[in-house]
PDB file of N, CA and C in Angstrom:
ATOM      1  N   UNK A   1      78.439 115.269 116.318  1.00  0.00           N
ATOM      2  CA  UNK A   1      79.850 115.594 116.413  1.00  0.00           C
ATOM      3  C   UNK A   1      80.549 115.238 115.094  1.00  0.00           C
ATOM      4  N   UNK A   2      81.014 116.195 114.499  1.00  0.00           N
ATOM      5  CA  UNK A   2      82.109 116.193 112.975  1.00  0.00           C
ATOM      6  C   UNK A   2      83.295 115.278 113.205  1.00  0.00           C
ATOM      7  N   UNK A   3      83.808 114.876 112.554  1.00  0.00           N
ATOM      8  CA  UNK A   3      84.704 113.942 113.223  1.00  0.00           C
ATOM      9  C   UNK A   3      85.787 113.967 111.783  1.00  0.00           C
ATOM     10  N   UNK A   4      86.977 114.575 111.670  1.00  0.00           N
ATOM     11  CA  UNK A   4      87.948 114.382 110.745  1.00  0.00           C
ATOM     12  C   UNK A   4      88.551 113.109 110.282  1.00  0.00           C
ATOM     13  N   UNK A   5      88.334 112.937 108.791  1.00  0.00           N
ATOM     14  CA  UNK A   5      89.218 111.264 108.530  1.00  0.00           C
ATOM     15  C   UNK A   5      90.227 111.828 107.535  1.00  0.00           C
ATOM     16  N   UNK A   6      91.206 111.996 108.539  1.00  0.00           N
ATOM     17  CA  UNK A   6      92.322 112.275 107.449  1.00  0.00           C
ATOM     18  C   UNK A   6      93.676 111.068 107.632  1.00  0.00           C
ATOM     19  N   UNK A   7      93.737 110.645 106.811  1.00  0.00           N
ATOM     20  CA  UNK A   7      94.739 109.377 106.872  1.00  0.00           C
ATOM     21  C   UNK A   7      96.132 109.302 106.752  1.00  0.00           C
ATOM     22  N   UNK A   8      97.072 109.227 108.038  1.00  0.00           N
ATOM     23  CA  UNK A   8      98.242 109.503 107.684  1.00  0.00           C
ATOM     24  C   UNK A   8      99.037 108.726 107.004  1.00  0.00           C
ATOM     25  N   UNK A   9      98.124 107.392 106.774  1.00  0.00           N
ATOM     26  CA  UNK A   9      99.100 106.752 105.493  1.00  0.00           C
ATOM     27  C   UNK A   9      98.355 106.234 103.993  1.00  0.00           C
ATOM     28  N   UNK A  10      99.227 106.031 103.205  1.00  0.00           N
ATOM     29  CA  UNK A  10      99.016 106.445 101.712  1.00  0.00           C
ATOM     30  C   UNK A  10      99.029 105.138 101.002  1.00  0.00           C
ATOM     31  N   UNK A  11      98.112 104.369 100.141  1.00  0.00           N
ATOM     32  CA  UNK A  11      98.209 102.938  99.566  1.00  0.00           C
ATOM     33  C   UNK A  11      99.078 103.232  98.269  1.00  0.00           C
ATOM     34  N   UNK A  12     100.253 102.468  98.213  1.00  0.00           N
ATOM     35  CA  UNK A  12     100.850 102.852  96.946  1.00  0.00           C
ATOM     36  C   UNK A  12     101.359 100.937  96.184  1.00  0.00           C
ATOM     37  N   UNK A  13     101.953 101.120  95.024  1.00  0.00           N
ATOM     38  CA  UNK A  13     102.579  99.852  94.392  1.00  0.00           C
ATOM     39  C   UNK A  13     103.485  99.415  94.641  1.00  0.00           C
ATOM     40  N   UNK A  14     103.334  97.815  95.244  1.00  0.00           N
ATOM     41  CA  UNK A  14     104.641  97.333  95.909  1.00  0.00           C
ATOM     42  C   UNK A  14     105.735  97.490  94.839  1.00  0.00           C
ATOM     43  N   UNK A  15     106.742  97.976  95.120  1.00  0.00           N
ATOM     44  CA  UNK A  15     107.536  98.173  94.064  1.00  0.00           C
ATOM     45  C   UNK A  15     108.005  96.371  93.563  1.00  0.00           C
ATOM     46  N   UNK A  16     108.321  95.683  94.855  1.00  0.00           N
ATOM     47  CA  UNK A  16     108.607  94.657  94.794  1.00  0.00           C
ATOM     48  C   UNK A  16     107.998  93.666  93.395  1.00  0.00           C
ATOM     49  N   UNK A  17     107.086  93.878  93.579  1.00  0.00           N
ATOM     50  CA  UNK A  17     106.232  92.330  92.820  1.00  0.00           C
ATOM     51  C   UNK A  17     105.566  93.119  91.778  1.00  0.00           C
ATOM     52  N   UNK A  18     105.168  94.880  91.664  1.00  0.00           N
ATOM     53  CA  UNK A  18     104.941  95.554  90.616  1.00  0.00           C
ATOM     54  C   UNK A  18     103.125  95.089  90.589  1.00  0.00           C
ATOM     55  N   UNK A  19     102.775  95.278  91.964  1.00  0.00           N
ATOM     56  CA  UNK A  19     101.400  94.800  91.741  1.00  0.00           C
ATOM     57  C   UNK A  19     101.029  93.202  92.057  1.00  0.00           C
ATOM     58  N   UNK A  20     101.529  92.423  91.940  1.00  0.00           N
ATOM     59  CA  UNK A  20     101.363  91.018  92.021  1.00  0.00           C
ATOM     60  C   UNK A  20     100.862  90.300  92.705  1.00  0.00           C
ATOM     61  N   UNK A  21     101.870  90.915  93.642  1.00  0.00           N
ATOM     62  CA  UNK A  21     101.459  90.540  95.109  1.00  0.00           C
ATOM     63  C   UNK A  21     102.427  89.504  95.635  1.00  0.00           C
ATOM     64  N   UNK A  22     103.540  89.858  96.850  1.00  0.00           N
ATOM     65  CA  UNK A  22     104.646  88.485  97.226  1.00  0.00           C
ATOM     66  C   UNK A  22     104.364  88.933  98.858  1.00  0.00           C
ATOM     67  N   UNK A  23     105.521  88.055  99.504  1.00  0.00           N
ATOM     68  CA  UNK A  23     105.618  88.121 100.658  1.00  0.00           C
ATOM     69  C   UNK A  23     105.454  89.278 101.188  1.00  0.00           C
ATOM     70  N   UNK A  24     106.424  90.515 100.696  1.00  0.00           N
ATOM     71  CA  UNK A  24     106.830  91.903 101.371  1.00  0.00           C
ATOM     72  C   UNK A  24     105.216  92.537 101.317  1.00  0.00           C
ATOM     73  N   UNK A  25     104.365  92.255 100.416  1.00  0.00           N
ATOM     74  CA  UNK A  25     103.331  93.237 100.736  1.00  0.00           C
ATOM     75  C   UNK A  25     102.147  92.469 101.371  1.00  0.00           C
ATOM     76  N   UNK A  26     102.279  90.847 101.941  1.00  0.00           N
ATOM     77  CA  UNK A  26     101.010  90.166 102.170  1.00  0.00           C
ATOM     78  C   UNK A  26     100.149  90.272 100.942  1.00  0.00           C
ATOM     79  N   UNK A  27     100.931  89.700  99.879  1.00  0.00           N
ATOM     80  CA  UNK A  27      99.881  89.289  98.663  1.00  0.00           C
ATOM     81  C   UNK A  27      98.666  89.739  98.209  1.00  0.00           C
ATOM     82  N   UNK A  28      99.326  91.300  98.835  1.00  0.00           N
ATOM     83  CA  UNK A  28      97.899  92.305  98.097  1.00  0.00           C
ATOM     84  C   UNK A  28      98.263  93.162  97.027  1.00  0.00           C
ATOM     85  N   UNK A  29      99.876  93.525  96.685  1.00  0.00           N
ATOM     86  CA  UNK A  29      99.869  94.209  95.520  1.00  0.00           C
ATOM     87  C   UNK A  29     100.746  95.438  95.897  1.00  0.00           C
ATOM     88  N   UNK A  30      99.982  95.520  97.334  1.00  0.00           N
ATOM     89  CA  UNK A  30     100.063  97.365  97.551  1.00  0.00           C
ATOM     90  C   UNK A  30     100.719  97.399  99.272  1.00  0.00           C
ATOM     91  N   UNK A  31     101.086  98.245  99.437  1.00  0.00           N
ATOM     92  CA  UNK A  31     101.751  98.722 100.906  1.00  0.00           C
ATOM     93  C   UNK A  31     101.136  99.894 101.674  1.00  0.00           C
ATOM     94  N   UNK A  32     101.298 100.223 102.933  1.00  0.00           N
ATOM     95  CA  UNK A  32     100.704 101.454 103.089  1.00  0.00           C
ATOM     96  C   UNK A  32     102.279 102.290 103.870  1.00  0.00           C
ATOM     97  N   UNK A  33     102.197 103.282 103.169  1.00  0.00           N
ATOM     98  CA  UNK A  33     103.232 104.028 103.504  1.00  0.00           C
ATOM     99  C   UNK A  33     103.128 105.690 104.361  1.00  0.00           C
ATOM    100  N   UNK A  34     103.903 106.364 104.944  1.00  0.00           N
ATOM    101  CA  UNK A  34     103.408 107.167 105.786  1.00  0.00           C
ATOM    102  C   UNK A  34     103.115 108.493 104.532  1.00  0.00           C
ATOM    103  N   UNK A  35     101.891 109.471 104.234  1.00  0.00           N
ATOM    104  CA  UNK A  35     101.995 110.541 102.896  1.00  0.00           C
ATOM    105  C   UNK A  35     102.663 111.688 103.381  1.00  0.00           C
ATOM    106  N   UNK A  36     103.447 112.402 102.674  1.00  0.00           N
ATOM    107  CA  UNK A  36     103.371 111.921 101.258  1.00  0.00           C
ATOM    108  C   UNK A  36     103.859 110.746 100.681  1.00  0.00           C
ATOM    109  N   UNK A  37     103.874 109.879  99.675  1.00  0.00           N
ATOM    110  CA  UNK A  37     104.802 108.541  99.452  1.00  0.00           C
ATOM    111  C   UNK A  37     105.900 109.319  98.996  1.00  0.00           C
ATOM    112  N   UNK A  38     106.666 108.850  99.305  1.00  0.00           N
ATOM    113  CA  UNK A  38     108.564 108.864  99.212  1.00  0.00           C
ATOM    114  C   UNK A  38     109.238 107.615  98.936  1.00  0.00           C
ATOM    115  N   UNK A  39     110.125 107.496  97.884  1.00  0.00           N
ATOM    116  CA  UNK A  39     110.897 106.240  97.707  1.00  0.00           C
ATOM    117  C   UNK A  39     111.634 106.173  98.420  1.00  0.00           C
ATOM    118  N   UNK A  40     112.525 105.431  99.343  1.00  0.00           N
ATOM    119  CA  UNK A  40     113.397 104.610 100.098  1.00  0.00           C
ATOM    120  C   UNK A  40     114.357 105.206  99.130  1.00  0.00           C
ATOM    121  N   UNK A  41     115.450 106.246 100.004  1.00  0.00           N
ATOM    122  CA  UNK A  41     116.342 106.973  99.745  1.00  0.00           C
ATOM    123  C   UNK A  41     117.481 106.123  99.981  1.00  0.00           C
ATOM    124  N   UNK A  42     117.520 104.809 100.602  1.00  0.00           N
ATOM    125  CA  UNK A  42     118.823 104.164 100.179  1.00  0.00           C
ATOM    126  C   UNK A  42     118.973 103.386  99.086  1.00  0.00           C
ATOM    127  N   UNK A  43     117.574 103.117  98.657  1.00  0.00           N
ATOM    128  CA  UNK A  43     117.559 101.985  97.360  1.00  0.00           C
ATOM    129  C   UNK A  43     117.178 102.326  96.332  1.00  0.00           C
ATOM    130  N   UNK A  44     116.140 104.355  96.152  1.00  0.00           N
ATOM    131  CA  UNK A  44     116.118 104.833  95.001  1.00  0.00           C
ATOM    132  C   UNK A  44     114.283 103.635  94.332  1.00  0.00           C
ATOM    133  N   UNK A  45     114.186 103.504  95.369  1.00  0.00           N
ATOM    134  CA  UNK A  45     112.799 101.943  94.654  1.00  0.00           C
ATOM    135  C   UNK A  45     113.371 101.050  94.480  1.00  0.00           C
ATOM    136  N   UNK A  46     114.351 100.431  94.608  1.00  0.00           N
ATOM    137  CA  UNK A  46     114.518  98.968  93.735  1.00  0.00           C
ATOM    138  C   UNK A  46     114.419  98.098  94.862  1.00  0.00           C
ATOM    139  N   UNK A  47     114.025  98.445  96.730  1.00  0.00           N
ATOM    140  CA  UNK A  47     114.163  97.631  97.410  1.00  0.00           C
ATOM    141  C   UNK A  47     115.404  97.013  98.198  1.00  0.00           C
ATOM    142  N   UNK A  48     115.254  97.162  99.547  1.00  0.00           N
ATOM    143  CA  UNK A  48     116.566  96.912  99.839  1.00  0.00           C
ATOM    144  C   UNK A  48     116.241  96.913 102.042  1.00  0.00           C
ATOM    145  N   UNK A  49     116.994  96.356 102.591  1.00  0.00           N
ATOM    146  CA  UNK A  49     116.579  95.698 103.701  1.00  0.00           C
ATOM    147  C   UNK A  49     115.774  97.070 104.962  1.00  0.00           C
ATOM    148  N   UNK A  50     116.255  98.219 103.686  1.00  0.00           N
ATOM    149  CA  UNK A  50     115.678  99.558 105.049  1.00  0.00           C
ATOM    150  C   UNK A  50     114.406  99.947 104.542  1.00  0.00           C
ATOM    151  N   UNK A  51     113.739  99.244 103.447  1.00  0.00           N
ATOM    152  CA  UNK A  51     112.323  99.510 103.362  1.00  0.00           C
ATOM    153  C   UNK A  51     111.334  98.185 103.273  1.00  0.00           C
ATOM    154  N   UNK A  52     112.031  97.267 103.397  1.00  0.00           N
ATOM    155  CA  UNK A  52     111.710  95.839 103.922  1.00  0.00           C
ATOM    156  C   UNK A  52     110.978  95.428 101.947  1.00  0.00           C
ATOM    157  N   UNK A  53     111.937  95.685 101.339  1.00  0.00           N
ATOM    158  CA  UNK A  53     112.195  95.597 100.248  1.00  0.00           C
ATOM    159  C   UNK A  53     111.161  95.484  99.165  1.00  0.00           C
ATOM    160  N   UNK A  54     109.829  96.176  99.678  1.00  0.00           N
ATOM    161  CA  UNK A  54     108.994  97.134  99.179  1.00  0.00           C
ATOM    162  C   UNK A  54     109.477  98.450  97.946  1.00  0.00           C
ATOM    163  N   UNK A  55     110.128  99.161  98.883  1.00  0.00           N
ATOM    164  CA  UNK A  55     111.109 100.561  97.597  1.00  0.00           C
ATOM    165  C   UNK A  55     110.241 101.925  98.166  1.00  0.00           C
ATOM    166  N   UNK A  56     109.766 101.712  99.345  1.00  0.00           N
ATOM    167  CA  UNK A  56     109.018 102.885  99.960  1.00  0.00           C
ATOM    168  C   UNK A  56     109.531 103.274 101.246  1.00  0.00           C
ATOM    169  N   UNK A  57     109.549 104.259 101.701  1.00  0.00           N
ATOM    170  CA  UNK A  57     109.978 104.958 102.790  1.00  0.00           C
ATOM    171  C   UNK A  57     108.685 104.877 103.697  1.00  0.00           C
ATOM    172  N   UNK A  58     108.922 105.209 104.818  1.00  0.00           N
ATOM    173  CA  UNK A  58     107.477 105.371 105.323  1.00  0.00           C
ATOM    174  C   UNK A  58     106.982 104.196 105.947  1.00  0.00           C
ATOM    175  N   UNK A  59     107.022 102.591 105.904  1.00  0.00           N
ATOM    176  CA  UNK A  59     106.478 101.417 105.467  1.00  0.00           C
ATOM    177  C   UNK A  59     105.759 101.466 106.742  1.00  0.00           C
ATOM    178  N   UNK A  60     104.111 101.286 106.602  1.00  0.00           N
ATOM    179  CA  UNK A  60     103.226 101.377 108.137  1.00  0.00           C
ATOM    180  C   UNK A  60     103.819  99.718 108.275  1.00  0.00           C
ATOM    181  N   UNK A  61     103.765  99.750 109.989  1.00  0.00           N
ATOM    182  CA  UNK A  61     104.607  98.448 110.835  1.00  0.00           C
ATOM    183  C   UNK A  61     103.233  97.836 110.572  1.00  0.00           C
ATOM    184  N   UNK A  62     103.356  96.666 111.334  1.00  0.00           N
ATOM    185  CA  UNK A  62     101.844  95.402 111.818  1.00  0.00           C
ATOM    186  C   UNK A  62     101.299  96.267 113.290  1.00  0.00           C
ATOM    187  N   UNK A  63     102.389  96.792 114.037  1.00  0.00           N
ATOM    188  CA  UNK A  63     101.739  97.432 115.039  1.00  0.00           C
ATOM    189  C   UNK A  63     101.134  98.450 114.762  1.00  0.00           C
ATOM    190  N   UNK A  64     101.554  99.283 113.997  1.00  0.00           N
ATOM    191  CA  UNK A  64     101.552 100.766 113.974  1.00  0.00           C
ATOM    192  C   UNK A  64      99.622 100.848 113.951  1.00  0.00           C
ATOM    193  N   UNK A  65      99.621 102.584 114.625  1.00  0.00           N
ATOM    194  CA  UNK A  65      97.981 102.673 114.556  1.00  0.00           C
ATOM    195  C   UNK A  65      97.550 103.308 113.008  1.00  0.00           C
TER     196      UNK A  65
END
């Protein structure tokens, strides 16, 4: 049985820490966001409380599948 892996979310650069790694991304650098990546249209990237100050739209939850 073929089985499709297509991934609806996208690893991109915490805008936050620019790679570093801080709180907002669990000190990996990177976020996973829903694709295509889209910047957080209220903050333009610079981060701000509606992308949990990452700078990405999309932001996959702790629940999410």
């Amino acid at each position: 049985m073929t089985e499709k892996t297509t991934s609806k979310y996208e690893r991109v650069l915490c805008t936050h820490c620019e790679g570093a790694g801080c709180i907002y991304c669990e000190k990996t650098g990177y976020v996973l966001v829903l694709a295509p990546a889209r910047r957080c249209r209220h903050c333009d990237g610079d981060g701000c409380i509606y992308c949990g100050f990452t700078g990405w739209a999309g932001l996959k939850g702790r629940y999410d599948e």
